[in-house]
N, C-alpha and C. Protein backbone atom coordinates (compact mmCIF):
# COMPACT_ATOMS: atom_id res chain seq x y z
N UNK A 1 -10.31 -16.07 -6.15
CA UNK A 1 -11.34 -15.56 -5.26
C UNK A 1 -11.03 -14.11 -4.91
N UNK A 2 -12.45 -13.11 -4.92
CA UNK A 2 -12.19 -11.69 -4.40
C UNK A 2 -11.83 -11.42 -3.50
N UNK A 3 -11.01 -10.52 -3.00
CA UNK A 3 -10.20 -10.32 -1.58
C UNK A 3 -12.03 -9.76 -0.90
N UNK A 4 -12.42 -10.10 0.89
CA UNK A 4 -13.35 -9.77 1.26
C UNK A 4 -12.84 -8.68 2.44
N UNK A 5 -11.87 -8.18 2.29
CA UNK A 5 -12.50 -6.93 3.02
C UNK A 5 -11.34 -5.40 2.23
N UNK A 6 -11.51 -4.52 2.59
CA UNK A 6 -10.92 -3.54 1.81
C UNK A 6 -9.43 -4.04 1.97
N UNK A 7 -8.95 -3.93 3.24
CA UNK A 7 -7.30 -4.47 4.04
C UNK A 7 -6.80 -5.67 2.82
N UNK A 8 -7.54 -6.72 2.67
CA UNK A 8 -7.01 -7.37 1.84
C UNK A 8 -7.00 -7.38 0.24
N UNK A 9 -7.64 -6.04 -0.19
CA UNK A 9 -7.63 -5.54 -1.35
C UNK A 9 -6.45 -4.77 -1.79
N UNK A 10 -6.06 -3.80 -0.82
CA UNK A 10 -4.87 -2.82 -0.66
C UNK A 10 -3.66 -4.13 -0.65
N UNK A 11 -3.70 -5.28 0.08
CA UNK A 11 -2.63 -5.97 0.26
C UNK A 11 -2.47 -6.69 -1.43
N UNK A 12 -3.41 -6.89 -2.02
CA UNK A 12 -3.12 -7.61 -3.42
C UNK A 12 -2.74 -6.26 -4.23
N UNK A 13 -3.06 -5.15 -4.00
CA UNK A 13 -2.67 -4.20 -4.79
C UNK A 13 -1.19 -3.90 -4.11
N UNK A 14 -0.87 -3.68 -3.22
CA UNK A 14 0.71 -3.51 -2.94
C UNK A 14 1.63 -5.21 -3.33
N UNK A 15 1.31 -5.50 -3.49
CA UNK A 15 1.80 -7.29 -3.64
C UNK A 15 2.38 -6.84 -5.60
N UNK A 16 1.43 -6.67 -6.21
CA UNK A 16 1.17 -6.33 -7.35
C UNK A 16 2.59 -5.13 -7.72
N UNK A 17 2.37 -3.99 -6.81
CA UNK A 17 3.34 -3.21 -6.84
C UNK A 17 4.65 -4.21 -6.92
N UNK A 18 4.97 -4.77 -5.78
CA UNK A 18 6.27 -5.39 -5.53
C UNK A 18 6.52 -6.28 -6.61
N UNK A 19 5.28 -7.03 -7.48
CA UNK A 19 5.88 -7.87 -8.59
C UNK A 19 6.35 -7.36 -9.67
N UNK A 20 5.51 -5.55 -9.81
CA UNK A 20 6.38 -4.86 -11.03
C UNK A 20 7.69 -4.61 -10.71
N UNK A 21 7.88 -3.87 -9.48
CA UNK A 21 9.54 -4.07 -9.32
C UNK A 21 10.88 -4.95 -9.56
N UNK A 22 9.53 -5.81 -9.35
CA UNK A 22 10.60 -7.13 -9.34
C UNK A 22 11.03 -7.37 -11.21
N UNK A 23 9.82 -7.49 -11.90
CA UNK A 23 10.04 -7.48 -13.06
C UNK A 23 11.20 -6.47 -13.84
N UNK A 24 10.69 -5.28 -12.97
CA UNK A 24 11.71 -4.18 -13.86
C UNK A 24 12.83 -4.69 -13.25
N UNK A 25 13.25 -4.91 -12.19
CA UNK A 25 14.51 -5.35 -12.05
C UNK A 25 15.11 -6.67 -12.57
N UNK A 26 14.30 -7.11 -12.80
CA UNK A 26 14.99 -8.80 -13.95
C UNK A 26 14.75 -8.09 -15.37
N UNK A 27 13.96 -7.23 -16.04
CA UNK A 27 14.16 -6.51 -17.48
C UNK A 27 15.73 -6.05 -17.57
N UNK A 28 15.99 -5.40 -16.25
CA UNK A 28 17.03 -4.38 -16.37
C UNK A 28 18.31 -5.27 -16.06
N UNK A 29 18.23 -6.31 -15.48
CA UNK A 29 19.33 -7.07 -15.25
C UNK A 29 19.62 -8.28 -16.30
N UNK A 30 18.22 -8.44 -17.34
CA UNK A 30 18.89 -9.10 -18.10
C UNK A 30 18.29 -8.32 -19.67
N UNK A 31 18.46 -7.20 -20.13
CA UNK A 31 17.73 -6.65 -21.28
C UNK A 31 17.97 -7.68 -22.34
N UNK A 32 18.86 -8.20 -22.72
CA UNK A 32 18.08 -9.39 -24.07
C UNK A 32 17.20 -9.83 -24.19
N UNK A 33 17.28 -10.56 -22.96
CA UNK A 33 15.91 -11.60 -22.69
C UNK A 33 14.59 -10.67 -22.56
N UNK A 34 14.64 -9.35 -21.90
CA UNK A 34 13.35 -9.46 -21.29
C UNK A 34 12.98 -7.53 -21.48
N UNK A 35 14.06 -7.04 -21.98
CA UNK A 35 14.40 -5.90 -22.98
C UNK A 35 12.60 -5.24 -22.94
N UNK A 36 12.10 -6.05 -23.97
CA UNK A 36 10.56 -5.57 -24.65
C UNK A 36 9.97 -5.41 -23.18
N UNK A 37 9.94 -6.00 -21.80
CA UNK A 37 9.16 -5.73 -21.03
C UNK A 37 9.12 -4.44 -20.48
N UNK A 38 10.50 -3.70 -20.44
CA UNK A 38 10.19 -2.27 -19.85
C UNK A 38 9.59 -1.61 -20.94
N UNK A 39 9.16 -1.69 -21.56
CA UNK A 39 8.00 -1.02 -22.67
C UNK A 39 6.85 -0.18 -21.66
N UNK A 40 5.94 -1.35 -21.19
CA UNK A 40 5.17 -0.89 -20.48
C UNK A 40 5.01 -0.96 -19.02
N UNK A 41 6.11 -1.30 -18.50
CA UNK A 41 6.51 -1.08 -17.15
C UNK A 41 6.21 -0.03 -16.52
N UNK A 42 6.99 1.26 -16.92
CA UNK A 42 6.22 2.74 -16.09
C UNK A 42 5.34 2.42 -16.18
N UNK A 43 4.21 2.71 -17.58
CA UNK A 43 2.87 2.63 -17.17
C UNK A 43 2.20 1.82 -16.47
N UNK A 44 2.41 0.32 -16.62
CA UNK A 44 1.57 -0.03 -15.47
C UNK A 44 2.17 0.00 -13.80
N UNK A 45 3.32 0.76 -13.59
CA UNK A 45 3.44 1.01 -12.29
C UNK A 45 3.23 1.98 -11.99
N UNK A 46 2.74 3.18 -13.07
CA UNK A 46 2.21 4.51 -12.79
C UNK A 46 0.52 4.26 -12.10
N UNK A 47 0.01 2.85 -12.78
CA UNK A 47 -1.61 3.17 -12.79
C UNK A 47 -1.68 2.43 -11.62
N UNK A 48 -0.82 1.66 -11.42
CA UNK A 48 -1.18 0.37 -9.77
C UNK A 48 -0.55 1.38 -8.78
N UNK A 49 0.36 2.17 -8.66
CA UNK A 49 0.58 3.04 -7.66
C UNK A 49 -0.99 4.35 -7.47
N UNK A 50 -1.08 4.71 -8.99
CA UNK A 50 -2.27 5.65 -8.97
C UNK A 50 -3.62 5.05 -8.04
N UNK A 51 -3.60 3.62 -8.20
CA UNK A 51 -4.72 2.86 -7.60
C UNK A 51 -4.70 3.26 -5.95
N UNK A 52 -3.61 2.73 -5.88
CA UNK A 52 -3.14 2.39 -4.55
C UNK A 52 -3.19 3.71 -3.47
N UNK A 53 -2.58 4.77 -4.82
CA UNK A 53 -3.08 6.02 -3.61
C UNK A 53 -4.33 6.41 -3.34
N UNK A 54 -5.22 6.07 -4.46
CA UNK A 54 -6.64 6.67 -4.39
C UNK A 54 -6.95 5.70 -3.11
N UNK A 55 -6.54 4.35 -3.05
CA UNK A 55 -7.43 3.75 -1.90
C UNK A 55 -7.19 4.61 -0.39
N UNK A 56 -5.30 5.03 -0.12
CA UNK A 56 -5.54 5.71 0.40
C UNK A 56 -5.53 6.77 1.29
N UNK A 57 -6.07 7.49 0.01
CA UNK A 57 -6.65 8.67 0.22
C UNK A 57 -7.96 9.07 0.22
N UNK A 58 -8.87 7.59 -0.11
CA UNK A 58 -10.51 7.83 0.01
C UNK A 58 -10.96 8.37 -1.24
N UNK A 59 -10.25 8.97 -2.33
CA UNK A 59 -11.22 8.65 -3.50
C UNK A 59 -11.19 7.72 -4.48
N UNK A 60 -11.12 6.45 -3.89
CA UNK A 60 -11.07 5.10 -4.86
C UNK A 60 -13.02 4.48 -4.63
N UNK A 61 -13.12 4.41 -5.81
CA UNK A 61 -14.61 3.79 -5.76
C UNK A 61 -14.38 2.39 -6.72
N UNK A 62 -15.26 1.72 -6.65
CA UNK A 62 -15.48 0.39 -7.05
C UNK A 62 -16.24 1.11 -8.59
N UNK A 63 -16.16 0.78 -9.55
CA UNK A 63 -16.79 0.74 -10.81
C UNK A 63 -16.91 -0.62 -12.21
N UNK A 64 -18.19 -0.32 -12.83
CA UNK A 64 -18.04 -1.81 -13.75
C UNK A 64 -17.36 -1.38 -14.79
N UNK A 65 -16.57 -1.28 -14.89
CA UNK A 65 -15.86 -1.19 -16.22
C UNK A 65 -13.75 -1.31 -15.79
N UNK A 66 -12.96 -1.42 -16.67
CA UNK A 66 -12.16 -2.08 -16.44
C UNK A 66 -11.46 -0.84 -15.86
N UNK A 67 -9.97 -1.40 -15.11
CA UNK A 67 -8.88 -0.04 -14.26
C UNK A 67 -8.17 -0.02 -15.90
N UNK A 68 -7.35 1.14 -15.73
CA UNK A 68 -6.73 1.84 -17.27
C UNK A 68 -5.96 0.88 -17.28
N UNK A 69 -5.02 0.28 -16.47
CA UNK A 69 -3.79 -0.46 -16.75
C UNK A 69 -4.22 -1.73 -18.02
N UNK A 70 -6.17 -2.01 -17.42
CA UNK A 70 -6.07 -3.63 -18.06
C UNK A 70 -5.45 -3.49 -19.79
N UNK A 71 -5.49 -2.08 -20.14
CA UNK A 71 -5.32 -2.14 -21.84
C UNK A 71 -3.85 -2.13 -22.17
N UNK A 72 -2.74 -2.25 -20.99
CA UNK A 72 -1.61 -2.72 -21.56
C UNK A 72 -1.13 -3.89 -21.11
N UNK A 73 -2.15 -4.62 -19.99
CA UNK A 73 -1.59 -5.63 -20.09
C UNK A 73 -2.58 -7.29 -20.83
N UNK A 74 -3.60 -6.80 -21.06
CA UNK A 74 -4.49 -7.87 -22.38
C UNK A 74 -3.13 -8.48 -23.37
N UNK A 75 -2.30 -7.79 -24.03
CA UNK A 75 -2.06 -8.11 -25.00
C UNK A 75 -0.55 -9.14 -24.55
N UNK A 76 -0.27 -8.66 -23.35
CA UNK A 76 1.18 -9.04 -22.62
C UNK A 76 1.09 -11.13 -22.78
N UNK A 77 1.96 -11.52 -23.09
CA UNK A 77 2.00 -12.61 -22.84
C UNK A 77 2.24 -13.27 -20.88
N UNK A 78 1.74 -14.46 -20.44
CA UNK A 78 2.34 -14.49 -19.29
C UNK A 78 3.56 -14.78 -18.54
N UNK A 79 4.23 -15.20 -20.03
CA UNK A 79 5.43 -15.37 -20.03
C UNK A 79 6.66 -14.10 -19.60
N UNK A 80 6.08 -13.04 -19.94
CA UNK A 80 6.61 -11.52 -19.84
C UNK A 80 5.87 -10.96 -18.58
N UNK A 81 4.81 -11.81 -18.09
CA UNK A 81 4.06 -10.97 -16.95
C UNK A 81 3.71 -12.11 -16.26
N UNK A 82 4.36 -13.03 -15.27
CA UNK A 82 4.05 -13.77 -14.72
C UNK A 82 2.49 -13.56 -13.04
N UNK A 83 2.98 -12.31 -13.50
CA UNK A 83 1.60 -12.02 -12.22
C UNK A 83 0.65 -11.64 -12.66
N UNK A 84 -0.48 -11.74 -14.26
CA UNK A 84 -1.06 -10.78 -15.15
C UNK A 84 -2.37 -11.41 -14.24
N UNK A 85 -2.24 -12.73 -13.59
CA UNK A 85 -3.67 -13.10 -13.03
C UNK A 85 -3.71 -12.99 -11.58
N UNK A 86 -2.62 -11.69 -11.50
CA UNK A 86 -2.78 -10.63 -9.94
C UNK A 86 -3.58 -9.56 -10.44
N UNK A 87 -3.50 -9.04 -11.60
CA UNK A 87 -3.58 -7.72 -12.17
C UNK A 87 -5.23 -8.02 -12.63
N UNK A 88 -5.77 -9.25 -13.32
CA UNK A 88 -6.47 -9.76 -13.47
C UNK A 88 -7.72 -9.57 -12.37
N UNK A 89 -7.29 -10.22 -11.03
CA UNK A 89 -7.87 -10.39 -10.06
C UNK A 89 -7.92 -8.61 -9.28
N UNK A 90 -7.09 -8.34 -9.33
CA UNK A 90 -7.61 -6.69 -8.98
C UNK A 90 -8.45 -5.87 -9.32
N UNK A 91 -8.53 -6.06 -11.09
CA UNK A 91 -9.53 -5.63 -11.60
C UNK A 91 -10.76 -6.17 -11.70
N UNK A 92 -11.04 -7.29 -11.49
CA UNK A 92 -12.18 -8.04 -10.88
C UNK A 92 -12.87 -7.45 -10.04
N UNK A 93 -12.01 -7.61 -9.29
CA UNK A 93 -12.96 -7.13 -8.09
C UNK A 93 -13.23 -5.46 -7.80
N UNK A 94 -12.37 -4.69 -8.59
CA UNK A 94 -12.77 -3.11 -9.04
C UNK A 94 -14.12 -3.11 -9.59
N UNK A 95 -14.10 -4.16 -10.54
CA UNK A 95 -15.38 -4.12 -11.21
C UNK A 95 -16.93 -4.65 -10.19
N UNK A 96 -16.38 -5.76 -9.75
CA UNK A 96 -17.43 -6.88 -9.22
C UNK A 96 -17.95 -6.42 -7.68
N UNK A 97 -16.49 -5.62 -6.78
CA UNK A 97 -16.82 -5.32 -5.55
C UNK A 97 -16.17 -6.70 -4.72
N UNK A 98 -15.88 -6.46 -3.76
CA UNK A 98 -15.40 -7.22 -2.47
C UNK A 98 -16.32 -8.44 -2.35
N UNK A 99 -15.78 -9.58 -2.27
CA UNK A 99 -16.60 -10.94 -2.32
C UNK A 99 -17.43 -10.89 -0.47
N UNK A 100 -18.20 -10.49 -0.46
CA UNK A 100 -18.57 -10.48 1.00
C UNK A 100 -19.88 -11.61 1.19
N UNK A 101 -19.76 -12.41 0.03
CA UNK A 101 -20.63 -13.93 0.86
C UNK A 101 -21.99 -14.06 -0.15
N UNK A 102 -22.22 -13.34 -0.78
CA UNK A 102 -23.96 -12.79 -1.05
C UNK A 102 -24.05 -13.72 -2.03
């Protein structure tokens, strides 16, 4: 379900933040296993932080088409991205707008 008001949009987008951290820090603490994930780690913590500031700073708009990050993480297994249907749900509602009842 879409987060319904902006407050709880910013909170799935900082949530999101904290799960890449978390990831890079289990990549980095165990690189055998999980090695291939800092691949695209910066980037998608470059584009969910980029999000996060536009919200705010007031030039974040709602648009139909997808946030940049979704094209590195489509291909990610969820096994390597256990939160991809956080990342999922963010961009949802970038696209769709705030579930406000209608």
């Amino acid at each position: 379900m879409r987060p319904r008001t902006p407050e709880e949009y910013v909170d799935l987008v900082e949530q999101a933040l904290f799960e890449i951290e978390e990831l890079r820090a289990s990549a980095e603490y165990d690189m055998e296993e999980m090695g291939e994930a800092l691949g695209f780690v910066d980037e998608l913590e470059a584009g969910v932080r980029a999000l996060l500031e536009s919200m705010r700073d007031g030039s974040y708009r709602f648009a139909d088409e997808d946030l940049p990050f979704m094209r590195l993480i489509e291909p990610v297994h969820e096994s390597l991205l256990p939160f991809k249907s956080l990342l999922k749900l963010i961009n949802d509602t970038h696209r769709q707008g705030l579930d406000t009842g209608d």
